[in-house]
PDB file of N, CA and C in Angstrom:
ATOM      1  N   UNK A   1     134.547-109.865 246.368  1.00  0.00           N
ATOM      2  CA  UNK A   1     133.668-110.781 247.074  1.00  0.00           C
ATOM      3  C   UNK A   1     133.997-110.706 248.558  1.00  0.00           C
ATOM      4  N   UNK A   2     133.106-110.726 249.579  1.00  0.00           N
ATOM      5  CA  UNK A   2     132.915-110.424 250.624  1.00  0.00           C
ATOM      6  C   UNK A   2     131.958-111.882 251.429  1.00  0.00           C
ATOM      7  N   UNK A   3     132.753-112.266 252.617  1.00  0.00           N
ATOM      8  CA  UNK A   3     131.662-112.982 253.461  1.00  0.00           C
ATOM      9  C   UNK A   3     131.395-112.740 254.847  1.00  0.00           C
ATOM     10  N   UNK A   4     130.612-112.880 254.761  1.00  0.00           N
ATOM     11  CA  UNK A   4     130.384-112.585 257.042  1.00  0.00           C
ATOM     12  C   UNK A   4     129.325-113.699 257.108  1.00  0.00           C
ATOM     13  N   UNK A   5     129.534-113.976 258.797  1.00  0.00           N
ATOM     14  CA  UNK A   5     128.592-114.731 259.439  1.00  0.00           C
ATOM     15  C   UNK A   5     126.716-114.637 259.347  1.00  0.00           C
ATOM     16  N   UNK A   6     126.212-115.123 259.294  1.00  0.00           N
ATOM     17  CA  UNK A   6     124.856-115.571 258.949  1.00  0.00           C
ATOM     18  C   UNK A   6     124.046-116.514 259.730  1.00  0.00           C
ATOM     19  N   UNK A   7     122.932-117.218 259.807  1.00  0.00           N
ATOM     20  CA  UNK A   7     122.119-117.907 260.470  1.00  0.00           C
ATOM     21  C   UNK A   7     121.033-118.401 259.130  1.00  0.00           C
ATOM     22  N   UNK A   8     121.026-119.739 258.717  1.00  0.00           N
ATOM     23  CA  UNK A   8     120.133-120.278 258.333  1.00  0.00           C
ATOM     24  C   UNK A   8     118.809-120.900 258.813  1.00  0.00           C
ATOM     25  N   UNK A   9     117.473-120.497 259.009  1.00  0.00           N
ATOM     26  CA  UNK A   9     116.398-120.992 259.287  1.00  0.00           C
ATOM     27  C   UNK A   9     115.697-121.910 258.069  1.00  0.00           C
ATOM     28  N   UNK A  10     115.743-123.086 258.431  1.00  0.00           N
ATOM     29  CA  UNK A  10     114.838-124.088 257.057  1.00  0.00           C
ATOM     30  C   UNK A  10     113.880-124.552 257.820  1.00  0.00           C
ATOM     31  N   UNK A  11     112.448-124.381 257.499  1.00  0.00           N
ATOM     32  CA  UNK A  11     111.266-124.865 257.922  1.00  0.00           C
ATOM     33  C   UNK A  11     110.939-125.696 257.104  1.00  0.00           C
ATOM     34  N   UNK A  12     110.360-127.329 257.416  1.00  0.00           N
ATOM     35  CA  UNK A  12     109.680-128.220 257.057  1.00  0.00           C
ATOM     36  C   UNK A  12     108.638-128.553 257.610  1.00  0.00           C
ATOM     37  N   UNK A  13     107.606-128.767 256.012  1.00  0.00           N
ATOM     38  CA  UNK A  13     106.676-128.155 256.355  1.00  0.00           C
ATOM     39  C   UNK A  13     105.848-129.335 255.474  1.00  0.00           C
ATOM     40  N   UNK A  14     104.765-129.972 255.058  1.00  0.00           N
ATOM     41  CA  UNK A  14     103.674-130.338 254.160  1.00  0.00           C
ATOM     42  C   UNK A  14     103.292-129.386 252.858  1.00  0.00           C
ATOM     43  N   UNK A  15     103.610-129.575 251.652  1.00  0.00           N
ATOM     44  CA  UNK A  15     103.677-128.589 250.667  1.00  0.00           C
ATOM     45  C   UNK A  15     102.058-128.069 250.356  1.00  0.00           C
ATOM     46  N   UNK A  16     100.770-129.284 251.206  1.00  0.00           N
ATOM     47  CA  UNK A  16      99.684-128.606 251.286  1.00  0.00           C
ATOM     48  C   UNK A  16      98.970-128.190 252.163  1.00  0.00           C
ATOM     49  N   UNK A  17      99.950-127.685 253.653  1.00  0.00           N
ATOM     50  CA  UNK A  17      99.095-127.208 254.633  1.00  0.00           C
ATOM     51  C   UNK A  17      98.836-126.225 254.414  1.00  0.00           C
ATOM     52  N   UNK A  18      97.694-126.111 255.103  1.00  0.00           N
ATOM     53  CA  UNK A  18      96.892-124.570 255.418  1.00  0.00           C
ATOM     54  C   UNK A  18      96.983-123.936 256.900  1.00  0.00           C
ATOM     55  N   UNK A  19      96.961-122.622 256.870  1.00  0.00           N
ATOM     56  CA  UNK A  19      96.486-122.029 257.602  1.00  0.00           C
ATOM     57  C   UNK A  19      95.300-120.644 257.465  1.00  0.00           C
ATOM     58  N   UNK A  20      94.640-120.840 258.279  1.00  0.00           N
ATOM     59  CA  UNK A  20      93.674-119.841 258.300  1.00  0.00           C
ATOM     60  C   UNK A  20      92.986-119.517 256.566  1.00  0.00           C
ATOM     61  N   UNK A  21      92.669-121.040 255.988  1.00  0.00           N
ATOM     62  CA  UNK A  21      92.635-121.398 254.490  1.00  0.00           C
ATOM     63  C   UNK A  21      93.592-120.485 253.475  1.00  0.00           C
ATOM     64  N   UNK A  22      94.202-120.550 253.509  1.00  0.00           N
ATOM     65  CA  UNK A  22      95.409-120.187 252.977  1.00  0.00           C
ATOM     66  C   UNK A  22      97.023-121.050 253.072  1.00  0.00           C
ATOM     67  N   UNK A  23      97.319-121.389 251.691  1.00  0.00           N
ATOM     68  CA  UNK A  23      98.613-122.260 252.173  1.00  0.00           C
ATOM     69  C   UNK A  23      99.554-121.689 253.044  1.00  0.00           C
ATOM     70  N   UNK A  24     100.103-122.543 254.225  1.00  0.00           N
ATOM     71  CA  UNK A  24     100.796-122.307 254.485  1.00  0.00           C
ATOM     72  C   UNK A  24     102.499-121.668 254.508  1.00  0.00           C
ATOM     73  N   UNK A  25     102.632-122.214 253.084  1.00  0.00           N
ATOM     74  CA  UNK A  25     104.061-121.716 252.657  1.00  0.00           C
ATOM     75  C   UNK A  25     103.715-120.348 252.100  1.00  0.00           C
ATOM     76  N   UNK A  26     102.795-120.172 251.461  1.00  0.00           N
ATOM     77  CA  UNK A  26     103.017-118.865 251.160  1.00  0.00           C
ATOM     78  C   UNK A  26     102.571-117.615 252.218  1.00  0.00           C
ATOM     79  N   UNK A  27     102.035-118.326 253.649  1.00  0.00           N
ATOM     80  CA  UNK A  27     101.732-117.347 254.629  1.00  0.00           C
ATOM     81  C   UNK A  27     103.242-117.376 255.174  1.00  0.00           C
ATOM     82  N   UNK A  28     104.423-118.194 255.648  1.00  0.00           N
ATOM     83  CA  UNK A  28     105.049-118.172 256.216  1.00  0.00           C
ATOM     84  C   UNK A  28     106.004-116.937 255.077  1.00  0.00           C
ATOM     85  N   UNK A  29     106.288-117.312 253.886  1.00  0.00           N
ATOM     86  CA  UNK A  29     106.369-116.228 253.083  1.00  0.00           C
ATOM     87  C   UNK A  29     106.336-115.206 253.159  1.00  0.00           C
ATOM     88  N   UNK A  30     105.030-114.729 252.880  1.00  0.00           N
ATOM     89  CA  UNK A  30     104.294-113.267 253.421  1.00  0.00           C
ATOM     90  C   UNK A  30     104.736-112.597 254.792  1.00  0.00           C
ATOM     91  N   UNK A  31     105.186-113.456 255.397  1.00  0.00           N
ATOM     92  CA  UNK A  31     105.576-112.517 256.952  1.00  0.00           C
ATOM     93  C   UNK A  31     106.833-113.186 256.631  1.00  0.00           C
ATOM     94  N   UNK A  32     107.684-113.530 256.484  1.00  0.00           N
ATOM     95  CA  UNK A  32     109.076-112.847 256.161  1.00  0.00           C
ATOM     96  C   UNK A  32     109.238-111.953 255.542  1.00  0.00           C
ATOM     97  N   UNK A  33     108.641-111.614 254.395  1.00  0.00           N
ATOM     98  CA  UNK A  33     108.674-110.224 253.408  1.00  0.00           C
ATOM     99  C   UNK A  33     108.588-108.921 254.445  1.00  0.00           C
ATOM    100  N   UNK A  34     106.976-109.102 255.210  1.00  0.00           N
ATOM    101  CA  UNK A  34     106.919-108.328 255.980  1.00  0.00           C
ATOM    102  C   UNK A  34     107.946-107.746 257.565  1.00  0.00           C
ATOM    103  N   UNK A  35     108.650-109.465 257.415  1.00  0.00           N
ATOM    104  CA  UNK A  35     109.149-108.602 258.571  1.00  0.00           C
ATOM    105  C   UNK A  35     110.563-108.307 258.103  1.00  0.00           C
ATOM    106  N   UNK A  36     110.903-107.728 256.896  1.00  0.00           N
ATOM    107  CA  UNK A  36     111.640-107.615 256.261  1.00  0.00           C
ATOM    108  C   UNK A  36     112.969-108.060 256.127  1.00  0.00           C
ATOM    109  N   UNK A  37     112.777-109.587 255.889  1.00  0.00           N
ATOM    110  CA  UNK A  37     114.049-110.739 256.112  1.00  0.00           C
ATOM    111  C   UNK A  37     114.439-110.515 254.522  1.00  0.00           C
ATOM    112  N   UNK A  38     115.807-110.752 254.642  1.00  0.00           N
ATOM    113  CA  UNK A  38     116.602-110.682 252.968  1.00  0.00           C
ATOM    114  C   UNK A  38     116.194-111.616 252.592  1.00  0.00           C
ATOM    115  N   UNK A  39     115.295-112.384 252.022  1.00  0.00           N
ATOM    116  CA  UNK A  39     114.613-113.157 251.365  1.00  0.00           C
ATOM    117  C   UNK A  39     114.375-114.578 252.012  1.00  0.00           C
ATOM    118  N   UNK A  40     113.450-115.331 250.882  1.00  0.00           N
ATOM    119  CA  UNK A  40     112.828-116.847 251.233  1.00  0.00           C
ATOM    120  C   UNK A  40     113.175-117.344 250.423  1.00  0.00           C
ATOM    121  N   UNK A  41     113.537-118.347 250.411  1.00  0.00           N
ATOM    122  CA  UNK A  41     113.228-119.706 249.164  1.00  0.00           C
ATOM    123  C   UNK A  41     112.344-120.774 249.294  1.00  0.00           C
ATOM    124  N   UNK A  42     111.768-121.323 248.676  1.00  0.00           N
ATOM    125  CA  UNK A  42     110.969-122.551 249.247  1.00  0.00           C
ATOM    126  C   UNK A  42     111.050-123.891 247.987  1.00  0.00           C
ATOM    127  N   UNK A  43     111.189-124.518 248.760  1.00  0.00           N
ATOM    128  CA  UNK A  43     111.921-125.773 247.359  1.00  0.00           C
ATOM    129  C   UNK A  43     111.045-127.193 247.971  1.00  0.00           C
ATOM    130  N   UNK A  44     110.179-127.376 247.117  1.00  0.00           N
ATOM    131  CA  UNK A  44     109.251-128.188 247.058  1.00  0.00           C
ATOM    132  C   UNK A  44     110.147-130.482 246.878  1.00  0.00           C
ATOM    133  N   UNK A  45     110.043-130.895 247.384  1.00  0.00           N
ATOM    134  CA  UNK A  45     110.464-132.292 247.547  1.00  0.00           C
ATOM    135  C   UNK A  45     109.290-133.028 246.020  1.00  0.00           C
ATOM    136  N   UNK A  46     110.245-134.541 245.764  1.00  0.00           N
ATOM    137  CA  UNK A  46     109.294-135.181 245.434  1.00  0.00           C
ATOM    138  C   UNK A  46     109.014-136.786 245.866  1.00  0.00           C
ATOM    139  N   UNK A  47     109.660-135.969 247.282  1.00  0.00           N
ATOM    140  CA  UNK A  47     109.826-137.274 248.028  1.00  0.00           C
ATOM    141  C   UNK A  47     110.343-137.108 248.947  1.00  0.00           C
ATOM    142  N   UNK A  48     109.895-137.703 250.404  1.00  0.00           N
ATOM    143  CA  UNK A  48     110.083-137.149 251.683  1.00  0.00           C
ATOM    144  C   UNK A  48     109.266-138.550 253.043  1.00  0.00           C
ATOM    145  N   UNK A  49     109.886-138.687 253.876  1.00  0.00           N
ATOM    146  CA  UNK A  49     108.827-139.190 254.920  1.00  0.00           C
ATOM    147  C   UNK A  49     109.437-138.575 256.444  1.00  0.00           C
ATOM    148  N   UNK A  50     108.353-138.258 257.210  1.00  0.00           N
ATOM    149  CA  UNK A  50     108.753-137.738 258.842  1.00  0.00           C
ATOM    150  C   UNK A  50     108.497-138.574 259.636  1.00  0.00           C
ATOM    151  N   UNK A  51     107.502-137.798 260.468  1.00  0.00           N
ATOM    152  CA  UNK A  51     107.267-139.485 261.632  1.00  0.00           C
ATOM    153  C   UNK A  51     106.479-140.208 261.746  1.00  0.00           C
ATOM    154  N   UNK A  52     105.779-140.298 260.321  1.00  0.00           N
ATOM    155  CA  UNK A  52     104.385-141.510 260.171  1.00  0.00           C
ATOM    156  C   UNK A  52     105.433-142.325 259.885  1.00  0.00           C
ATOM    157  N   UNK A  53     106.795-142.184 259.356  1.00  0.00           N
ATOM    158  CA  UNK A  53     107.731-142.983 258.569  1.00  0.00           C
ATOM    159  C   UNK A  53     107.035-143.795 257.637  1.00  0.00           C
ATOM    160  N   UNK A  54     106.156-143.127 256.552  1.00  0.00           N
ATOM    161  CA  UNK A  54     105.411-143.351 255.319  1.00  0.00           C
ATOM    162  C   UNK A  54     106.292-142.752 253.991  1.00  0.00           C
ATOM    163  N   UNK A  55     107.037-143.432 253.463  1.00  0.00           N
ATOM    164  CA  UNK A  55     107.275-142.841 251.906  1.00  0.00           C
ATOM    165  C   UNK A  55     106.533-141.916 251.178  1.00  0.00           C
ATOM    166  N   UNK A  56     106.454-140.985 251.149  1.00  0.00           N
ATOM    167  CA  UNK A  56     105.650-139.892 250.145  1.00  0.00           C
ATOM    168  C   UNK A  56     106.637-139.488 248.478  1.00  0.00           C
ATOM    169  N   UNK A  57     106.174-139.868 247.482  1.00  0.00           N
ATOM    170  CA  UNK A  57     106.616-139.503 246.623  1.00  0.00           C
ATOM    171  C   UNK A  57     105.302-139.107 245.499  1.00  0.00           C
ATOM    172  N   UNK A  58     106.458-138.390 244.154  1.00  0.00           N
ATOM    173  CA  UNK A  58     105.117-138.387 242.955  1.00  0.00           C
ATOM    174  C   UNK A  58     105.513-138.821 241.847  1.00  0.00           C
ATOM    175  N   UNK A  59     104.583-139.578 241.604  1.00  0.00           N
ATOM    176  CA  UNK A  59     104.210-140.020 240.518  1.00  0.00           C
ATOM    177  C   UNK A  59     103.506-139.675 239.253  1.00  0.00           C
ATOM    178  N   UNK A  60     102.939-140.311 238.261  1.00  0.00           N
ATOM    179  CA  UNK A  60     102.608-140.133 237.456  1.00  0.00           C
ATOM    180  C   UNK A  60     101.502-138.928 237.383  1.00  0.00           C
ATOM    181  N   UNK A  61     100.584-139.316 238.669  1.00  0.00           N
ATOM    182  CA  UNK A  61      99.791-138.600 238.659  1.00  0.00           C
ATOM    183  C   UNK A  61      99.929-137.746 240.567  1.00  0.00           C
ATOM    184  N   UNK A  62     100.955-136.485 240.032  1.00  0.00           N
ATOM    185  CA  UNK A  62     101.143-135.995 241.650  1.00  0.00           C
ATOM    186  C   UNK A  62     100.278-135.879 243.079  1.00  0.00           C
ATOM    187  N   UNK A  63     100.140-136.293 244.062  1.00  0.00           N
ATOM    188  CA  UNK A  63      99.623-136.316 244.906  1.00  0.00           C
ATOM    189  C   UNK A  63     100.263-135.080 245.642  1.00  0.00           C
ATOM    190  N   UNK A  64     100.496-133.845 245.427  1.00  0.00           N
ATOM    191  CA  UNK A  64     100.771-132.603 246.514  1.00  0.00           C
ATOM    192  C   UNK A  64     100.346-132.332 247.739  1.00  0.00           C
ATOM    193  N   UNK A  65      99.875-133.260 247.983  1.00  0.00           N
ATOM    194  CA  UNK A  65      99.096-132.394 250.112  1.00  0.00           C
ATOM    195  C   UNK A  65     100.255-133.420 250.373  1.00  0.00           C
ATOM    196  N   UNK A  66     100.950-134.589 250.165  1.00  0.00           N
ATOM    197  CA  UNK A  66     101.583-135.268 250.987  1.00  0.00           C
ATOM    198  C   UNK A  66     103.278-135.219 250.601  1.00  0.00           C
ATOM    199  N   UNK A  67     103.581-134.351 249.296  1.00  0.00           N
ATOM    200  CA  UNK A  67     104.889-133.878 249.555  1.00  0.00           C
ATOM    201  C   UNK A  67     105.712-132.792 250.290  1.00  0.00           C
ATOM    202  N   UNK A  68     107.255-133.106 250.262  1.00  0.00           N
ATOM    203  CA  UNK A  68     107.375-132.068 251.578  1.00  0.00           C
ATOM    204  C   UNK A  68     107.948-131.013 250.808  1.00  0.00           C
ATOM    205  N   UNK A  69     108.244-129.918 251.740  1.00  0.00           N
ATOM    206  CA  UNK A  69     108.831-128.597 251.160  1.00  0.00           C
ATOM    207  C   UNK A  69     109.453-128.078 252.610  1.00  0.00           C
ATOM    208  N   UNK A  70     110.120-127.352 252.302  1.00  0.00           N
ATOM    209  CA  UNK A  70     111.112-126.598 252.879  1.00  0.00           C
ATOM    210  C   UNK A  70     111.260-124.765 252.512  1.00  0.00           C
ATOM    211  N   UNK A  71     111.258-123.976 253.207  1.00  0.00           N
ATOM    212  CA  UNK A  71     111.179-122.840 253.145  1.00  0.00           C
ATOM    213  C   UNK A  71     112.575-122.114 254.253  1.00  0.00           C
ATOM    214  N   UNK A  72     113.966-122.148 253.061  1.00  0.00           N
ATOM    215  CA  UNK A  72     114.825-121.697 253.580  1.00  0.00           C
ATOM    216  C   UNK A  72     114.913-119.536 253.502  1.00  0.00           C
ATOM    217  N   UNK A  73     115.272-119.540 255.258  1.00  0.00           N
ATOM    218  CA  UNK A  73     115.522-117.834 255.343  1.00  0.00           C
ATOM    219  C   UNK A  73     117.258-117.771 256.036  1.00  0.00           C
ATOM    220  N   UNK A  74     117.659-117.267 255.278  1.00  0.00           N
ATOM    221  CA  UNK A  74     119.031-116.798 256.127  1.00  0.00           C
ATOM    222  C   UNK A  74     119.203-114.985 256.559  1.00  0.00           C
ATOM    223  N   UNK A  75     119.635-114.873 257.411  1.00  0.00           N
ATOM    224  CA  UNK A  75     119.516-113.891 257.940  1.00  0.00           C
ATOM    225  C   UNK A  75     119.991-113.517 259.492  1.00  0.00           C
ATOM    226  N   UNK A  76     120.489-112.417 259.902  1.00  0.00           N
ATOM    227  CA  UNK A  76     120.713-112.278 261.514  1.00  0.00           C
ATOM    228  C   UNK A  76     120.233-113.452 262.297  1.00  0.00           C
ATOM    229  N   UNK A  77     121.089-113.684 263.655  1.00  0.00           N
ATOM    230  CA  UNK A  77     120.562-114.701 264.263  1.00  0.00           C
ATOM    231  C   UNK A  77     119.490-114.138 265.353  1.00  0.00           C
ATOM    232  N   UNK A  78     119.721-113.099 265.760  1.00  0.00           N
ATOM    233  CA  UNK A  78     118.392-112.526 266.578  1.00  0.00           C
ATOM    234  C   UNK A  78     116.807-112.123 265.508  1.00  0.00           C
ATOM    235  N   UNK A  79     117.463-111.795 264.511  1.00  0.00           N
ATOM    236  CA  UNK A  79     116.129-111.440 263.440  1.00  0.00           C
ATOM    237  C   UNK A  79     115.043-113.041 263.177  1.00  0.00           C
ATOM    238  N   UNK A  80     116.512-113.870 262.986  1.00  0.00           N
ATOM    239  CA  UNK A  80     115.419-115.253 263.238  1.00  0.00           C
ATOM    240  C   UNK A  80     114.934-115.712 264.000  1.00  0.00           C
ATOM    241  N   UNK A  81     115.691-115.969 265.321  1.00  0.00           N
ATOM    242  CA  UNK A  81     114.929-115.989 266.640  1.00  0.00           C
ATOM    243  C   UNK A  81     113.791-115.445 266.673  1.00  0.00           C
ATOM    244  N   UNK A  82     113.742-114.117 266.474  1.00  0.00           N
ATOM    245  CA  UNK A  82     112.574-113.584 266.591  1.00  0.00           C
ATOM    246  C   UNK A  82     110.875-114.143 265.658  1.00  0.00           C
ATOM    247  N   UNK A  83     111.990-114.698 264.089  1.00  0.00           N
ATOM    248  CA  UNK A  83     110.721-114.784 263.129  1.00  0.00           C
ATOM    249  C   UNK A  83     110.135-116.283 263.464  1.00  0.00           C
ATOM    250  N   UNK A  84     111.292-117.007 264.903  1.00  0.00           N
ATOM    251  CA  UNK A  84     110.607-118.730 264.978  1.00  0.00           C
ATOM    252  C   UNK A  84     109.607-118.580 265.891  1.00  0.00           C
ATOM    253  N   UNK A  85     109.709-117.191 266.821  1.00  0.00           N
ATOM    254  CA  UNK A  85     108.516-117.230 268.268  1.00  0.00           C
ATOM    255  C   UNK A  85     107.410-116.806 267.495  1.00  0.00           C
ATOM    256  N   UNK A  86     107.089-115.921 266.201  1.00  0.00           N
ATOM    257  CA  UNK A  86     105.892-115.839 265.822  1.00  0.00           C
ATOM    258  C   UNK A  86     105.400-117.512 264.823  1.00  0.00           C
ATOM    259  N   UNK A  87     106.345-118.394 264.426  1.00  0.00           N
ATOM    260  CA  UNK A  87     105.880-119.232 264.084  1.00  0.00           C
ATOM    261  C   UNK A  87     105.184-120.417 265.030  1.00  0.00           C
ATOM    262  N   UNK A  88     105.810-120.412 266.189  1.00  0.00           N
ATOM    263  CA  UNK A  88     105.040-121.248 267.097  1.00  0.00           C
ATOM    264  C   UNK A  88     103.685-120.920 267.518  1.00  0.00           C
ATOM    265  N   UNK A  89     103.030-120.127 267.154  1.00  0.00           N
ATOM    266  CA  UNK A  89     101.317-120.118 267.019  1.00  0.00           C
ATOM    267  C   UNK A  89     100.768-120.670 265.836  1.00  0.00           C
ATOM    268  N   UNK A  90     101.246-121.107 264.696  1.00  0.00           N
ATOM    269  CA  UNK A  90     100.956-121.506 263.448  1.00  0.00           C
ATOM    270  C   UNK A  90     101.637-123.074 263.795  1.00  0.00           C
ATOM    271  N   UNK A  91     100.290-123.835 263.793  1.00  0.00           N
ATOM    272  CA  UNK A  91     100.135-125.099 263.369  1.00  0.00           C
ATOM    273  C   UNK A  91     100.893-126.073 262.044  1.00  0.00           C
ATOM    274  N   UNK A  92     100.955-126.838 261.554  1.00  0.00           N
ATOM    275  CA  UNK A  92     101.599-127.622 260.583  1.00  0.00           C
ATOM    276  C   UNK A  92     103.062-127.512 260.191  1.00  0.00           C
ATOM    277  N   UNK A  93     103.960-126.509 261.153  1.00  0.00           N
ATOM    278  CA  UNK A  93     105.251-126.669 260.655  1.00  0.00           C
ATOM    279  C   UNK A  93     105.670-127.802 261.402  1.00  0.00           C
ATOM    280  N   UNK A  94     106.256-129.094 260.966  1.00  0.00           N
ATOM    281  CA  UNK A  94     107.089-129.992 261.408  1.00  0.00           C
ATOM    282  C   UNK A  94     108.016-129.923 261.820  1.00  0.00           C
ATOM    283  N   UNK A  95     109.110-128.817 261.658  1.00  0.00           N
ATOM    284  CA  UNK A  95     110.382-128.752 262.181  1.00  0.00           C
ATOM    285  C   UNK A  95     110.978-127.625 261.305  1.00  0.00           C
ATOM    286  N   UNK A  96     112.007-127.041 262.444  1.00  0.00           N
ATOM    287  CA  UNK A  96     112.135-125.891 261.773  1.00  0.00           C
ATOM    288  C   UNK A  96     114.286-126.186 262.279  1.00  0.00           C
ATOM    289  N   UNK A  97     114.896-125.633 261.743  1.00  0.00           N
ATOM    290  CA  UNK A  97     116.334-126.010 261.961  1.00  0.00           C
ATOM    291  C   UNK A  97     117.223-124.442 262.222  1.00  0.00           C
ATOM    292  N   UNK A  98     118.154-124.191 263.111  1.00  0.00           N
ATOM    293  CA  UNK A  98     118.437-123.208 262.459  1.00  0.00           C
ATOM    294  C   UNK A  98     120.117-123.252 262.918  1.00  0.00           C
ATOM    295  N   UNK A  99     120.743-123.014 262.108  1.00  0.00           N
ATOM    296  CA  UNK A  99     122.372-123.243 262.156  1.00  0.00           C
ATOM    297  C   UNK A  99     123.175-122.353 261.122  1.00  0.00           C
ATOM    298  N   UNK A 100     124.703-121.974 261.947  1.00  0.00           N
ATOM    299  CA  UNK A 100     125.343-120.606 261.565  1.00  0.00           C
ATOM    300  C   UNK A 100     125.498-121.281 259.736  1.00  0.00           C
ATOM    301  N   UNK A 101     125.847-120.320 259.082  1.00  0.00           N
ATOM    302  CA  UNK A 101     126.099-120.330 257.445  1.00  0.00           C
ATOM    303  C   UNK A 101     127.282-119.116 257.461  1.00  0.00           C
ATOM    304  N   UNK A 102     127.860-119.223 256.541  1.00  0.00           N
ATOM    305  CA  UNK A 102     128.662-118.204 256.036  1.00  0.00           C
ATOM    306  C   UNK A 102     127.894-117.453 254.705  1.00  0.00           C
ATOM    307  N   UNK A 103     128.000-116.328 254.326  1.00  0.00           N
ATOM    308  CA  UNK A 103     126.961-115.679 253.744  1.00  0.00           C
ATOM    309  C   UNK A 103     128.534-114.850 252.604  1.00  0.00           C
ATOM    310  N   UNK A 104     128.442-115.766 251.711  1.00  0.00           N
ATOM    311  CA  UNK A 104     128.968-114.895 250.649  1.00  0.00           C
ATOM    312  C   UNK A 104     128.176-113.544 249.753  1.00  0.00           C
ATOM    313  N   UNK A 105     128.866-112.296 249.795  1.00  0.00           N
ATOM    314  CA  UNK A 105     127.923-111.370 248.970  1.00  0.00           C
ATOM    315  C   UNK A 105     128.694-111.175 248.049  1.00  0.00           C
ATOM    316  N   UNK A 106     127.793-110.868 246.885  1.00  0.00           N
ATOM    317  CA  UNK A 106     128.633-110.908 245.323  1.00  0.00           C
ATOM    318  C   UNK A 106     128.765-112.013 245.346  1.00  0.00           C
ATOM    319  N   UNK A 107     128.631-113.269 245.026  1.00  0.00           N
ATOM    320  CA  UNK A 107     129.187-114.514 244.386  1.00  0.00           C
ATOM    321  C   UNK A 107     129.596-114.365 242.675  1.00  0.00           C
ATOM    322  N   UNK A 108     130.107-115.193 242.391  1.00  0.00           N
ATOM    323  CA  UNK A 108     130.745-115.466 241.091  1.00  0.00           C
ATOM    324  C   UNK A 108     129.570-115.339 240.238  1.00  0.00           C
ATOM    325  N   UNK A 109     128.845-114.680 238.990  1.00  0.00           N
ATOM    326  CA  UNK A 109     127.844-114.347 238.252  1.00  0.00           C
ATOM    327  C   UNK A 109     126.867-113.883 239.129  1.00  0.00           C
ATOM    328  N   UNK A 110     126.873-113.680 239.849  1.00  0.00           N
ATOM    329  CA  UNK A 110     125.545-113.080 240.634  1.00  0.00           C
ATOM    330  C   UNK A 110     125.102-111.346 239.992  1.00  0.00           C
ATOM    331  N   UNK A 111     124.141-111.701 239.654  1.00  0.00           N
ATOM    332  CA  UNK A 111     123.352-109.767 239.120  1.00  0.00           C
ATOM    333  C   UNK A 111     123.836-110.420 237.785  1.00  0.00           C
ATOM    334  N   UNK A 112     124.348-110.977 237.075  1.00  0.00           N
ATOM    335  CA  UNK A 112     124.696-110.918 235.807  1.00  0.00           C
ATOM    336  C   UNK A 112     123.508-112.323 234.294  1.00  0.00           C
ATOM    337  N   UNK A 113     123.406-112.270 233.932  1.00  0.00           N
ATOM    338  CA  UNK A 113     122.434-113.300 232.892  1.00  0.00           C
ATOM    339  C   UNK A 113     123.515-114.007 232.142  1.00  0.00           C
ATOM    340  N   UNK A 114     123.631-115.372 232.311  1.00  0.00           N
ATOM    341  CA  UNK A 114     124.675-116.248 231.736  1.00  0.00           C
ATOM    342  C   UNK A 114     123.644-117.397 231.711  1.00  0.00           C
ATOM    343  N   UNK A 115     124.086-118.297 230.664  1.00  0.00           N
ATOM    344  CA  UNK A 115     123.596-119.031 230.127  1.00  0.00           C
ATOM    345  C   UNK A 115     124.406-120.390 230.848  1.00  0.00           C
ATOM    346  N   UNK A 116     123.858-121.657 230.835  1.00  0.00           N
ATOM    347  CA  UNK A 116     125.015-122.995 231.410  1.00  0.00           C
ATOM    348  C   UNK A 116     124.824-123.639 230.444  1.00  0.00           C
TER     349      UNK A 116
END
């Protein structure tokens, strides 16, 4: 097991914005792939409030345009720099964070199928 320095980018975001009719998370997606970042995650909330400071949660019956999500990239810190100046032409991201991580490779079961 091996670690080196890293840069985490987490964008928060509205889990039903659009851009250019197309959701947003999966455009911000799509151009990380493309600009060939070691991957995305995006992890959907079920409960969140920003600066309406309105409670958003779901319930019985989910309301999705008003929960939040997050779309974490780790990766070089100049590679992200670079991937936040093409996000500032794209509308609906709320905030975007970006701070050093330590980047373990190989972790403990990683590549392997185990059961918990």
């Amino acid at each position: 097991m091996t670690s080196s320095a890293g840069w985490d980018l987490t964008i928060y975001l509205g889990a039903a914005r659009q851009w250019r009719r197309r959701s947003l998370v999966t455009e911000i997606v799509l151009r990380a792939l493309e600009g060939k970042l070691r991957g995305a995650s995006v992890r959907c909330g079920i409960a969140g409030f920003g600066d309406a400071g309105t409670v958003r949660r779901e319930s019985v019956l989910p309301v999705v345009q008003h929960l939040p999500a997050e779309i974490v990239l780790v990766e070089d810190l100049v590679v992200l720099q670079a991937f936040v100046t093409r996000l500032d032409r794209m509308q609906g991201v709320l905030l975007a964070t970006l701070q050093p991580v330590e980047v373990v490779d190989n972790p403990a079961g990683a590549g392997r199928d185990s059961q918990a």
